[in-house]
C-alpha atoms as a PDB file:
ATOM      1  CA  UNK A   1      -9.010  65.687 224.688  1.00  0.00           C
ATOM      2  CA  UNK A   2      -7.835  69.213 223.599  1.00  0.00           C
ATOM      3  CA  UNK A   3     -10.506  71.702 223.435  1.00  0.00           C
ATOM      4  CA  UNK A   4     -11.249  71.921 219.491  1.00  0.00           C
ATOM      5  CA  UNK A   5     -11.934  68.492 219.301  1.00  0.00           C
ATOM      6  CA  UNK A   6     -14.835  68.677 221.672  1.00  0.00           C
ATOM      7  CA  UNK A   7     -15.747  71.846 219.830  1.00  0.00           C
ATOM      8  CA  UNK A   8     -15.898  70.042 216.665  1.00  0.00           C
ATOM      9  CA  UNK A   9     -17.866  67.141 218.178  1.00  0.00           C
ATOM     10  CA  UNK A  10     -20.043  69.110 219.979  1.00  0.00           C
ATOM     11  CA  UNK A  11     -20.705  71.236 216.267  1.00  0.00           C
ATOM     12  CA  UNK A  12     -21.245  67.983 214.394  1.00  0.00           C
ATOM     13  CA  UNK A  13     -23.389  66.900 217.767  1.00  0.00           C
ATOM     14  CA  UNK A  14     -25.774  70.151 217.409  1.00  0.00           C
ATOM     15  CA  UNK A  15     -25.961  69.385 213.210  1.00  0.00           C
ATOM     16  CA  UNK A  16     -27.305  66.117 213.685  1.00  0.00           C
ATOM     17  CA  UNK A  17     -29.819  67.534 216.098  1.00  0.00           C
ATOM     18  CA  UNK A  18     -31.096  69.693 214.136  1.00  0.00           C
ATOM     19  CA  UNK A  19     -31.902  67.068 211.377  1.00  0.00           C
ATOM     20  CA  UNK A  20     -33.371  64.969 213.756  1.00  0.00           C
ATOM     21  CA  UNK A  21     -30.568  62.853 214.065  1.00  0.00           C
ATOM     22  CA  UNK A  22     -28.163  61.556 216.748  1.00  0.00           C
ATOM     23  CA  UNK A  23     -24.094  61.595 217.007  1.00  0.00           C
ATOM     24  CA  UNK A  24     -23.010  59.084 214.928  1.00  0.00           C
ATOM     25  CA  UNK A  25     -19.743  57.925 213.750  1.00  0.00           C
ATOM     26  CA  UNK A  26     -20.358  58.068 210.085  1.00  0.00           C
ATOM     27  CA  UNK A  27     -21.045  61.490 210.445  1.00  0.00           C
ATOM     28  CA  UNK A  28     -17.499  62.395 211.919  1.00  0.00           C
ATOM     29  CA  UNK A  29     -15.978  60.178 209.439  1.00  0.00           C
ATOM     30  CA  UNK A  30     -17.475  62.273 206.691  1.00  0.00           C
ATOM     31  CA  UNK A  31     -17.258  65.601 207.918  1.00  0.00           C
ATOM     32  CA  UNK A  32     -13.643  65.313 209.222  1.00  0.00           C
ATOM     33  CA  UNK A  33     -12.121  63.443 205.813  1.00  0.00           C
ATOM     34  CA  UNK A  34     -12.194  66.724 204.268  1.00  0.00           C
ATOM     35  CA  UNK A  35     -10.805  68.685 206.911  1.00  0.00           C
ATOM     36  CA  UNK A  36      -7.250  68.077 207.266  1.00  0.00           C
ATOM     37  CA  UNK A  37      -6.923  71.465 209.485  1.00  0.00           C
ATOM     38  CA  UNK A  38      -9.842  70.044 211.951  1.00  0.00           C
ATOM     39  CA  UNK A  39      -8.710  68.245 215.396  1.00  0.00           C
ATOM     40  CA  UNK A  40     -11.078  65.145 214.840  1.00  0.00           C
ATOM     41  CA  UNK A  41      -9.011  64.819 211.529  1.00  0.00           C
ATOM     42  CA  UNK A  42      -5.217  65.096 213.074  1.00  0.00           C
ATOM     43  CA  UNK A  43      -6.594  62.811 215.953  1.00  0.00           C
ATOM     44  CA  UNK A  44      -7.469  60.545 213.264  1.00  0.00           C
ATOM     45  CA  UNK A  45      -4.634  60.453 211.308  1.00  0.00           C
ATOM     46  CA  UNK A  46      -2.153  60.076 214.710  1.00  0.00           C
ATOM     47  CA  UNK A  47      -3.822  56.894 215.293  1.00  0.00           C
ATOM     48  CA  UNK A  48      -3.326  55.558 211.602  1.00  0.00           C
ATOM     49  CA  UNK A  49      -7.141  56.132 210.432  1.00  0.00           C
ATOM     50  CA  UNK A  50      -6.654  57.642 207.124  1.00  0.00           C
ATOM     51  CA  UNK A  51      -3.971  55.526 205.977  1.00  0.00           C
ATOM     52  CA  UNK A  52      -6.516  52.366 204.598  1.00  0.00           C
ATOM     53  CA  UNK A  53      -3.833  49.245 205.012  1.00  0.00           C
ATOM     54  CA  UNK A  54      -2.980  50.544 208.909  1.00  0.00           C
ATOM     55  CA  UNK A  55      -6.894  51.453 209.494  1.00  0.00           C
ATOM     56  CA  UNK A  56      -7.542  47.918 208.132  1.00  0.00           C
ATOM     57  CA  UNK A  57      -4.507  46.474 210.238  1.00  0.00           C
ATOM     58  CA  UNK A  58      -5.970  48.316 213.440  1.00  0.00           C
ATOM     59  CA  UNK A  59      -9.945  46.895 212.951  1.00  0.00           C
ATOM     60  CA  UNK A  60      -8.658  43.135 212.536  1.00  0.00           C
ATOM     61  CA  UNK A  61      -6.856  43.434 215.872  1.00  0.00           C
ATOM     62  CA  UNK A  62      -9.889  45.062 217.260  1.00  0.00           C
ATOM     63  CA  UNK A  63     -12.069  42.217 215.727  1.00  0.00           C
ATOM     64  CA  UNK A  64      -9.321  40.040 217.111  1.00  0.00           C
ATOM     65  CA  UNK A  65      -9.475  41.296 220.104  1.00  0.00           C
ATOM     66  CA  UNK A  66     -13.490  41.370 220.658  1.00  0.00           C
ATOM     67  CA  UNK A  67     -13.479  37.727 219.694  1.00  0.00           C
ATOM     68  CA  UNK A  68     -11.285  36.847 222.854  1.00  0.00           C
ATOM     69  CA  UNK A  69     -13.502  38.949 225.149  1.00  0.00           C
ATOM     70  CA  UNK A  70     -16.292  37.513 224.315  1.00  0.00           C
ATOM     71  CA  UNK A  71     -14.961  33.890 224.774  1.00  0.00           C
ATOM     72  CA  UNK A  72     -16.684  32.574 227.727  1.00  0.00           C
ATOM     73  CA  UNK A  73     -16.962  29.220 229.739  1.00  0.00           C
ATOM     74  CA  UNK A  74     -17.813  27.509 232.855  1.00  0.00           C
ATOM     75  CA  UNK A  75     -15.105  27.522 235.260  1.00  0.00           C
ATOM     76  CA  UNK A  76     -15.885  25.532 237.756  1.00  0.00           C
ATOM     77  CA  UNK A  77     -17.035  26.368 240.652  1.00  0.00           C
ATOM     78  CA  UNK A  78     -18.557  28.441 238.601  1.00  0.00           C
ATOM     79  CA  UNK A  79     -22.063  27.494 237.222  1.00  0.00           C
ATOM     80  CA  UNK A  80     -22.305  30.455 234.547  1.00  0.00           C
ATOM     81  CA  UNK A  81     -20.013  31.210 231.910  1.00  0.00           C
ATOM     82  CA  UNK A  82     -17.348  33.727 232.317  1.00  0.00           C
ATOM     83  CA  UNK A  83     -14.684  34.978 230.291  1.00  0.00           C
ATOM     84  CA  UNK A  84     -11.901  32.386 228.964  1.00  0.00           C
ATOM     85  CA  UNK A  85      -9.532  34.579 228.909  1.00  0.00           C
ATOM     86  CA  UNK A  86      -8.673  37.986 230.709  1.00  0.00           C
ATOM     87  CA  UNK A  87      -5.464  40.628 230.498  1.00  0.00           C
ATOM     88  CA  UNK A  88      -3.627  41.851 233.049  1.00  0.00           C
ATOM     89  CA  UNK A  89      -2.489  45.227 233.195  1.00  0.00           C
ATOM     90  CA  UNK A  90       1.012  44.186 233.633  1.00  0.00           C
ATOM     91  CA  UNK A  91       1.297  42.049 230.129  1.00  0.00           C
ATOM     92  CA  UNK A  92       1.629  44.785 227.359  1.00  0.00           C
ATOM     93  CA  UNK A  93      -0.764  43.267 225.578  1.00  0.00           C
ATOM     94  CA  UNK A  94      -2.552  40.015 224.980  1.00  0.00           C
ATOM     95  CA  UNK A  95      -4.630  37.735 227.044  1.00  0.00           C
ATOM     96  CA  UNK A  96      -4.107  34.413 229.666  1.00  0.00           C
ATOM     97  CA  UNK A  97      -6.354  32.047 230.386  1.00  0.00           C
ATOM     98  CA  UNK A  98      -8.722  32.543 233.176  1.00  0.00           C
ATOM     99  CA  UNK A  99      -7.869  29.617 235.195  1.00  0.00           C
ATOM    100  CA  UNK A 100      -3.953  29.951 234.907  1.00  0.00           C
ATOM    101  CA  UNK A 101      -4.466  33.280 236.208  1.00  0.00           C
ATOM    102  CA  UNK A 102      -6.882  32.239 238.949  1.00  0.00           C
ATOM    103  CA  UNK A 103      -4.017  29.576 240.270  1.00  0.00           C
ATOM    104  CA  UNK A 104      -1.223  31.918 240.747  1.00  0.00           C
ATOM    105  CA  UNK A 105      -1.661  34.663 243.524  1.00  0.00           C
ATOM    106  CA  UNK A 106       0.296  37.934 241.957  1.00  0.00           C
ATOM    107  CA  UNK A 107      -2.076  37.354 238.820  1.00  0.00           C
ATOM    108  CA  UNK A 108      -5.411  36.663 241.044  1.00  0.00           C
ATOM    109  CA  UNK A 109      -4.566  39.827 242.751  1.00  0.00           C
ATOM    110  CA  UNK A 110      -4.078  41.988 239.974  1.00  0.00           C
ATOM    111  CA  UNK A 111      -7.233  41.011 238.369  1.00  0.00           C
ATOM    112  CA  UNK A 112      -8.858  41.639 241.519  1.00  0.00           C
ATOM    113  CA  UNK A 113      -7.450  44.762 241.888  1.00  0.00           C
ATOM    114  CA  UNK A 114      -8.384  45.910 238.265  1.00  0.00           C
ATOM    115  CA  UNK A 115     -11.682  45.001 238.919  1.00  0.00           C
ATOM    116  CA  UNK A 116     -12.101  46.542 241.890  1.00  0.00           C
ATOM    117  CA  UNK A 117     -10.835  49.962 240.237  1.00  0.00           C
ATOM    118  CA  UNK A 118     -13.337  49.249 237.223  1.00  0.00           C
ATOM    119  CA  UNK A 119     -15.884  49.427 239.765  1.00  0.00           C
ATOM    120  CA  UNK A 120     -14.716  52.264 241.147  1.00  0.00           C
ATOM    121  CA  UNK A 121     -14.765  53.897 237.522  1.00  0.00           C
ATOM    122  CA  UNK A 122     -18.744  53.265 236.785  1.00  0.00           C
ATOM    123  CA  UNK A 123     -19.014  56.999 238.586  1.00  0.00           C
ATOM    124  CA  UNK A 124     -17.083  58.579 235.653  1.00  0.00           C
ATOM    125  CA  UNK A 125     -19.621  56.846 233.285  1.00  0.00           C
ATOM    126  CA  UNK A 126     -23.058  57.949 235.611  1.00  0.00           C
ATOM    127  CA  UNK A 127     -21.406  60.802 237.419  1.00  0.00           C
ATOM    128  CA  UNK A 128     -24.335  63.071 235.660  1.00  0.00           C
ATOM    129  CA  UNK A 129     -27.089  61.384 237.384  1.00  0.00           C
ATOM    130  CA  UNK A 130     -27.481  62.774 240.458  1.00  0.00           C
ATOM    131  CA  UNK A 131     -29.588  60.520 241.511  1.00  0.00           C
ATOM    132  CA  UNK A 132     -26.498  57.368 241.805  1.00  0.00           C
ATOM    133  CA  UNK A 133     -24.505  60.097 244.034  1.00  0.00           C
ATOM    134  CA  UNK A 134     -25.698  57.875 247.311  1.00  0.00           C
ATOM    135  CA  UNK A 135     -24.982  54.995 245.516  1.00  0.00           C
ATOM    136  CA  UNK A 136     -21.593  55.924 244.349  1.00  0.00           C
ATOM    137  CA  UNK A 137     -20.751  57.040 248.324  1.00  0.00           C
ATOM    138  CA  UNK A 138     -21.751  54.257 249.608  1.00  0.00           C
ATOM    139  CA  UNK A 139     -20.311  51.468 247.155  1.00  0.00           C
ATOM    140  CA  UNK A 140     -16.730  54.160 247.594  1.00  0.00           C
ATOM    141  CA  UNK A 141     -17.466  52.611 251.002  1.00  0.00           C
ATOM    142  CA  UNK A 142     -17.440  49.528 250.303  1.00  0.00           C
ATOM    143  CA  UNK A 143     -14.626  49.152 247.687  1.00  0.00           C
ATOM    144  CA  UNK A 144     -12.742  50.726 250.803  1.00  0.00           C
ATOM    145  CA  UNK A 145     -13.491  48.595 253.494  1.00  0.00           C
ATOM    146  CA  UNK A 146     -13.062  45.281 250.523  1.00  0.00           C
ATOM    147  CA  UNK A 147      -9.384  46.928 249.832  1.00  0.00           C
ATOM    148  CA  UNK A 148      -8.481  47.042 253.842  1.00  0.00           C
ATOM    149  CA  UNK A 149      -9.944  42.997 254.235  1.00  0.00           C
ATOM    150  CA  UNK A 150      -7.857  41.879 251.065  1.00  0.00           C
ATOM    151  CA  UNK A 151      -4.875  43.449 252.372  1.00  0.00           C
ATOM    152  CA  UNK A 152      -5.324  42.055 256.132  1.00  0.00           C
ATOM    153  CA  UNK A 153      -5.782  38.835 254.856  1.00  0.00           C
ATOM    154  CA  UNK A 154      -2.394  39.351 252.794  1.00  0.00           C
ATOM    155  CA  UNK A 155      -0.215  40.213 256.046  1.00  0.00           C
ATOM    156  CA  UNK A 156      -1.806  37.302 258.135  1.00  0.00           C
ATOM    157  CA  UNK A 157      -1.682  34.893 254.936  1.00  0.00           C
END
């Protein structure tokens, strides 16, 4: 993220603060649809928001795509639902079926692998609260020594 465009959000931030209001979406909509020189408007516009049939294009497939997420079942041995379907990072785009992934190993390891690195990510999300910093050693730690068991098991498998 280039530096005006967290100027600009941190302006709009420090408006809505001042009204007794918070961040909010609508509010860089708005301010930015005027502004064709401003960097939340360019970003915009790259990603096809100010052109109405691609902006309405892009939130179907994002509609699209939360409906699929949110798609869960039992699995069995599973007793609570989990996700139907899941992507892999190797598939462009688009989802497989939980199951057929969970049957064939190069697929069961990449998920596993994603997940462990999604894990690994919650620091970049809570890195600001000091408080998690033992936490976020110690499960490091842990994510480690999981990583070194999955890939002795490989070798001797």
């Amino acid at each position: 993220m280039n530096q005006q465009l967290k100027e600009e959000l941190d302006q709009l931030a420090a408006e809505a603060k001042q009204v007794g209001e918070t961040l909010k979406a609508t509010r860089i909509v708005a301010w930015a649809k005027n502004r064709r020189d401003s960097a939340i408007y360019k970003e915009m516009d790259s990603r096809g928001g100010w052109n109405d049939k691609t902006a309405a294009e892009k939130y179907r497939r994002l509609i699209a795509n939360q409906l699929v997420r949110l798609y869960a079942k039992i699995i069995p041995p599973n007793t609570e639902p989990v996700r139907a379907y899941v992507h892999l990072a190797s598939d462009a785009s688009g989802y497989r079926k939980t199951e057929e992934v969970l049957d064939q190993p190069h697929w069961r390891a990449e998920v596993l692998n994603d997940a462990l690195a999604k894990v690994g990510r919650i620091k970049t999300s809570f890195a600001y609260l000091d408080e998690l910093t033992p936490f976020f050693a110690r499960l490091d730690g842990l994510i480690a020594e999981y990583r070194l068991e999955l890939a002795t098991k490989r070798k001797t498998a």
